[in-house]
Protein backbone atom coordinates (compact mmCIF):
# COMPACT_ATOMS: atom_id res chain seq x y z
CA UNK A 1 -7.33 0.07 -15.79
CA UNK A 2 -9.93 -0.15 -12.99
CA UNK A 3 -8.76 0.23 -9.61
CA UNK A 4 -9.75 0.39 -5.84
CA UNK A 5 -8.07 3.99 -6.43
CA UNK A 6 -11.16 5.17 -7.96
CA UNK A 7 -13.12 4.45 -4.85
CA UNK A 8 -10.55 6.96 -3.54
CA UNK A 9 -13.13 10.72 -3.49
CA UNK A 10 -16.14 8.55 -1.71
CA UNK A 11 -13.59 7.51 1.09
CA UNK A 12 -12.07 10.91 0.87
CA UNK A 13 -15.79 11.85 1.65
CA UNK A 14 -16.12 10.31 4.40
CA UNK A 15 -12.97 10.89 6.13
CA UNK A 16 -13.34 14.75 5.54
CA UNK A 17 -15.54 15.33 8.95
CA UNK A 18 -12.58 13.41 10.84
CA UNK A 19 -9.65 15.29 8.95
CA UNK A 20 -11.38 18.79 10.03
CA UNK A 21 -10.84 17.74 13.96
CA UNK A 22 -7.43 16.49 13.54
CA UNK A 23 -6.97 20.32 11.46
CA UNK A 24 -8.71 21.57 15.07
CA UNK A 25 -6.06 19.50 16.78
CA UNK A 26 -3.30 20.63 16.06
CA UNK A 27 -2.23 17.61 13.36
CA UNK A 28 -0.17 17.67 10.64
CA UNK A 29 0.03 15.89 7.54
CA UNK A 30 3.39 15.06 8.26
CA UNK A 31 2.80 13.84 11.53
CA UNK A 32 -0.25 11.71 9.94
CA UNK A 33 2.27 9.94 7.62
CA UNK A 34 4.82 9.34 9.96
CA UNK A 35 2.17 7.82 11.92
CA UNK A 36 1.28 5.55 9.14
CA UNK A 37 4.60 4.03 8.03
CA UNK A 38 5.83 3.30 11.91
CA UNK A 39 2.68 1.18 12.32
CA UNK A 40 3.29 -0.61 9.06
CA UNK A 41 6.85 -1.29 10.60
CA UNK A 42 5.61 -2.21 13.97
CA UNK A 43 3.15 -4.85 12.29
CA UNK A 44 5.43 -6.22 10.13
CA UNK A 45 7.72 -6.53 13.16
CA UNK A 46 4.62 -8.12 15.07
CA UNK A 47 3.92 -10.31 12.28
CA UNK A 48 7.64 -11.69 12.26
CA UNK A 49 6.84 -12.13 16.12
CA UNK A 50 3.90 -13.88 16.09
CA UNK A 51 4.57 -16.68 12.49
CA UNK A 52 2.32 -19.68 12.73
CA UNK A 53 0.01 -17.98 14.93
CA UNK A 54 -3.62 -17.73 12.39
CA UNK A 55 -5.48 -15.05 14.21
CA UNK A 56 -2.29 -12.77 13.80
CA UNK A 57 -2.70 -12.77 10.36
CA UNK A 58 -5.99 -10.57 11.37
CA UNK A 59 -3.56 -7.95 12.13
CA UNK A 60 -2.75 -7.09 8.00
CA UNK A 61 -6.70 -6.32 6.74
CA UNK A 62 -6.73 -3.81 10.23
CA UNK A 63 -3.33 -2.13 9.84
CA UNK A 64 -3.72 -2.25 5.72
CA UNK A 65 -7.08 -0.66 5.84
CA UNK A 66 -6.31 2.06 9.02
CA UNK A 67 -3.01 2.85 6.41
CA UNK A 68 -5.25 3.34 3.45
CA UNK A 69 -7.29 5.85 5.89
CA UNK A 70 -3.56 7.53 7.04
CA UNK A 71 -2.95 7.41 3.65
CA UNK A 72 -5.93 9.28 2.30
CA UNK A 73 -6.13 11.99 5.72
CA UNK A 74 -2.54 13.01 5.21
CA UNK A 75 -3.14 14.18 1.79
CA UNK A 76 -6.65 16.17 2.59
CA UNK A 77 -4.78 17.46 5.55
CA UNK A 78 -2.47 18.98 2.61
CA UNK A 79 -4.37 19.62 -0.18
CA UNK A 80 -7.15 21.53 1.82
CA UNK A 81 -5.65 23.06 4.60
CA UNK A 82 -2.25 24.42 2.88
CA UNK A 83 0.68 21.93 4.29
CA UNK A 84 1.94 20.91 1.15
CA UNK A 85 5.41 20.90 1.32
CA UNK A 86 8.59 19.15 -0.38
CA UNK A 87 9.63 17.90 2.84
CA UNK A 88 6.04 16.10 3.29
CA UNK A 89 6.38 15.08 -0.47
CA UNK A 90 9.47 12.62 0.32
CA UNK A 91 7.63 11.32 3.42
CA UNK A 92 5.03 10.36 1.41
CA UNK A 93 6.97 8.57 -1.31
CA UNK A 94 9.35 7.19 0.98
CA UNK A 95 6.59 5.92 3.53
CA UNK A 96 4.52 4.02 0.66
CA UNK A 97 7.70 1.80 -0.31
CA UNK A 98 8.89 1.12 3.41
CA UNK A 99 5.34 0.63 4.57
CA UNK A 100 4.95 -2.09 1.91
CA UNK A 101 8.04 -3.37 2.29
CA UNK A 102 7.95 -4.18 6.19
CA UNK A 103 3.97 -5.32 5.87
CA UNK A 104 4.39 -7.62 2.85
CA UNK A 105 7.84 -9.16 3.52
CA UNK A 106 6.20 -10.13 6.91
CA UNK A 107 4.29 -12.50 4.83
CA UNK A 108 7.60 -14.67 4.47
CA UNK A 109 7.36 -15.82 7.98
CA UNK A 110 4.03 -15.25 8.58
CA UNK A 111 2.86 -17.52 5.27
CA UNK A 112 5.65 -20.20 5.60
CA UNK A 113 3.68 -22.83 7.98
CA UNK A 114 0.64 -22.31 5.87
CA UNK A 115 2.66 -23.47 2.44
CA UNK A 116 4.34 -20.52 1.01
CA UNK A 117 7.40 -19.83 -0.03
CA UNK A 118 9.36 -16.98 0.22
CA UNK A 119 9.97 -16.11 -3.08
CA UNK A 120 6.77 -15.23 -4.59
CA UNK A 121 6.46 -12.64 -1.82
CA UNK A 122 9.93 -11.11 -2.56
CA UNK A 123 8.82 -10.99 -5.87
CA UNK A 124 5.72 -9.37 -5.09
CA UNK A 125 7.48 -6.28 -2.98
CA UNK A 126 10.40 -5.71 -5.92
CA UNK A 127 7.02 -5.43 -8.01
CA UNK A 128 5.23 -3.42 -5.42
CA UNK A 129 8.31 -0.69 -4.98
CA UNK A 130 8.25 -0.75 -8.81
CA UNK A 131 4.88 0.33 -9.57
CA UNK A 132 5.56 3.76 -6.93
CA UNK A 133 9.16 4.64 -8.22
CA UNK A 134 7.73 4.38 -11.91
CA UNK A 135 5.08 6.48 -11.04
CA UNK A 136 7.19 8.59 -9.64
CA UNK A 137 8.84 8.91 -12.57
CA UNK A 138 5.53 10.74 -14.20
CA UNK A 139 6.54 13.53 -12.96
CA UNK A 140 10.64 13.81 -14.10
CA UNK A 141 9.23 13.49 -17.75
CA UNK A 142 7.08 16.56 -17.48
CA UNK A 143 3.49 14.83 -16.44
CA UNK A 144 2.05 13.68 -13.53
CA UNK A 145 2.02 10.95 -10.70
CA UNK A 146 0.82 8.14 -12.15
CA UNK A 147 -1.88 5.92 -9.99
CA UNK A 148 -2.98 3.68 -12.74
CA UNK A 149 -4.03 0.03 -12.31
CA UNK A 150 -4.62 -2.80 -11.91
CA UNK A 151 -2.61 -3.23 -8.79
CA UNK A 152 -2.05 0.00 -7.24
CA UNK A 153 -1.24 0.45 -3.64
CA UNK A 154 -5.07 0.22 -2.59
CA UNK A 155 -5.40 -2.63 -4.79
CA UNK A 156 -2.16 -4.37 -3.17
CA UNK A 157 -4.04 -3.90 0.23
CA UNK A 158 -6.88 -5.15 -0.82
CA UNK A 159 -5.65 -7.98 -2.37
CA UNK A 160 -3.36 -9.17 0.72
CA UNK A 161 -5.67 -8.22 3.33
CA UNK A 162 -8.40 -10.39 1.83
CA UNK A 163 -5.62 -13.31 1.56
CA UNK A 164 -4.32 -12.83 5.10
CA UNK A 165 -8.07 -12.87 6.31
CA UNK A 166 -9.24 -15.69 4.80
CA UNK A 167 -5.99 -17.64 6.09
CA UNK A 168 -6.74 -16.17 9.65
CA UNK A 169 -10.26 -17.83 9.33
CA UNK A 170 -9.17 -21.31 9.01
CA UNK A 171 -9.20 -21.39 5.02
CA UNK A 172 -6.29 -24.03 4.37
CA UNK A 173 -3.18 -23.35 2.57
CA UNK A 174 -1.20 -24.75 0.39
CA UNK A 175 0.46 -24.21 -3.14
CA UNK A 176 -2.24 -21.75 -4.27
CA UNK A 177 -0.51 -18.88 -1.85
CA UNK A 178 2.21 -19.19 -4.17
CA UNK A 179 0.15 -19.01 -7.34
CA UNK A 180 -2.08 -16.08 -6.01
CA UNK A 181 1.22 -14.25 -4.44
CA UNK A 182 2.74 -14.60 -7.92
CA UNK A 183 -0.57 -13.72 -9.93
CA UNK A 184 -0.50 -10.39 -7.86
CA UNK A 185 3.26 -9.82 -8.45
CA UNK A 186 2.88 -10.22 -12.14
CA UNK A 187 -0.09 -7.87 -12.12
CA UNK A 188 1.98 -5.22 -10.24
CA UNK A 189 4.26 -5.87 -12.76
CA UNK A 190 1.86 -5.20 -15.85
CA UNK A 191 0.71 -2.21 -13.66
CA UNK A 192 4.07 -0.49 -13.84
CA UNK A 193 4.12 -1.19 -17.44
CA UNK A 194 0.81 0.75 -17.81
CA UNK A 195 2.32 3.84 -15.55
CA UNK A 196 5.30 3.63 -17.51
CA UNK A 197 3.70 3.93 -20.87
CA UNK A 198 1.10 6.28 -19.73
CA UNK A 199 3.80 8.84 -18.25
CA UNK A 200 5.32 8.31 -21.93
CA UNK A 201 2.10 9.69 -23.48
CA UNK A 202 1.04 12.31 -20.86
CA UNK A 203 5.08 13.21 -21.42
CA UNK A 204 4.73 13.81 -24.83
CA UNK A 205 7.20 11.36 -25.81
């Protein structure tokens, strides 16, 4: 299925100047996803802080994107300059889920005086943590991590980032959160379906 993902070796691309000082700098990949996962918590925490204020909805596009850019160093960092290691494999794994969970559960609060309720959204993280543990899962059944589509972890920050921006900018709210919030749950929701069945093939069963 297409996804933002694929956009994932031109950002790589561009990032790879930037990961070669950090390298210089003394920077891990560890470090780098650490880094990642307590901003997500600190701007979910901010988020919580600041409900019914618009212009701190500005605050998800910025920390979802600079994430995406963690995201994508701390793996380089990795691949290319040999720091893979099982101990930076569960901070990866781990981060994703708790990252999502403290950015997208902010929405409850954050959403609520602009007409949502809080139950798309919860359904939207169980779906979220969903798509990562099944793709997880690729790799217990002899294949790979899965990334397939259509609403991977890039395409989860897309999606909300563009929804929290347009609220920010004055665009009203109103029932349609919850129909968009639950649109994107039920597409996470096909998406771990589609990991799920493609781990089964690549798996041989």
């Amino acid at each position: 299925m297409p996804s933002v993902y694929d956009l994932k070796p031109r950002f790589q691309a561009l990032l790879r100047p930037l990961v070669s000082v950090l390298v210089t700098k003394g920077v891990t990949a560890n470090q780098v996803t650490t880094a990642a996962m307590v901003a997500s918590l600190a701007t979910g925490l901010a988020l919580w802080g600041l409900a019914g204020c618009r212009l701190s909805l500005l605050l998800l596009p910025l920390v979802l994107f600079v994430r995406m850019a963690l995201n994508a160093i701390d793996g380089m960092i990795a691949r290319e300059h040999d720091q893979k290691s099982r101990l930076g494999a569960v901070l990866n794994e781990v981060g994703d889920v708790v990252s999502d969970a403290a950015l997208y559960l902010a929405l409850v609060p954050a959403l609520a005086p602009f007409g949502a309720h809080g139950w798309p959204i919860a359904l939207f993280v169980v779906a979220a943590i969903l798509t990562e543990f099944v793709g997880v899962l690729g790799q217990t059944i002899g294949g790979g991590r899965r990334y397939d589509g259509p609403m991977g972890k890039s395409d989860r920050a897309a999606a909300i980032g563009l929804l929290a921006f347009g609220i920010a900018i004055g665009v009203p709210g109103g029932a349609w959160l919850d129909w968009a919030i639950g649109l994107l749950a039920l597409l996470a929701l096909w998406t771990t379906i589609n990991r799920a069945r493609r781990a089964l093939a690549e798996g041989g069963a």
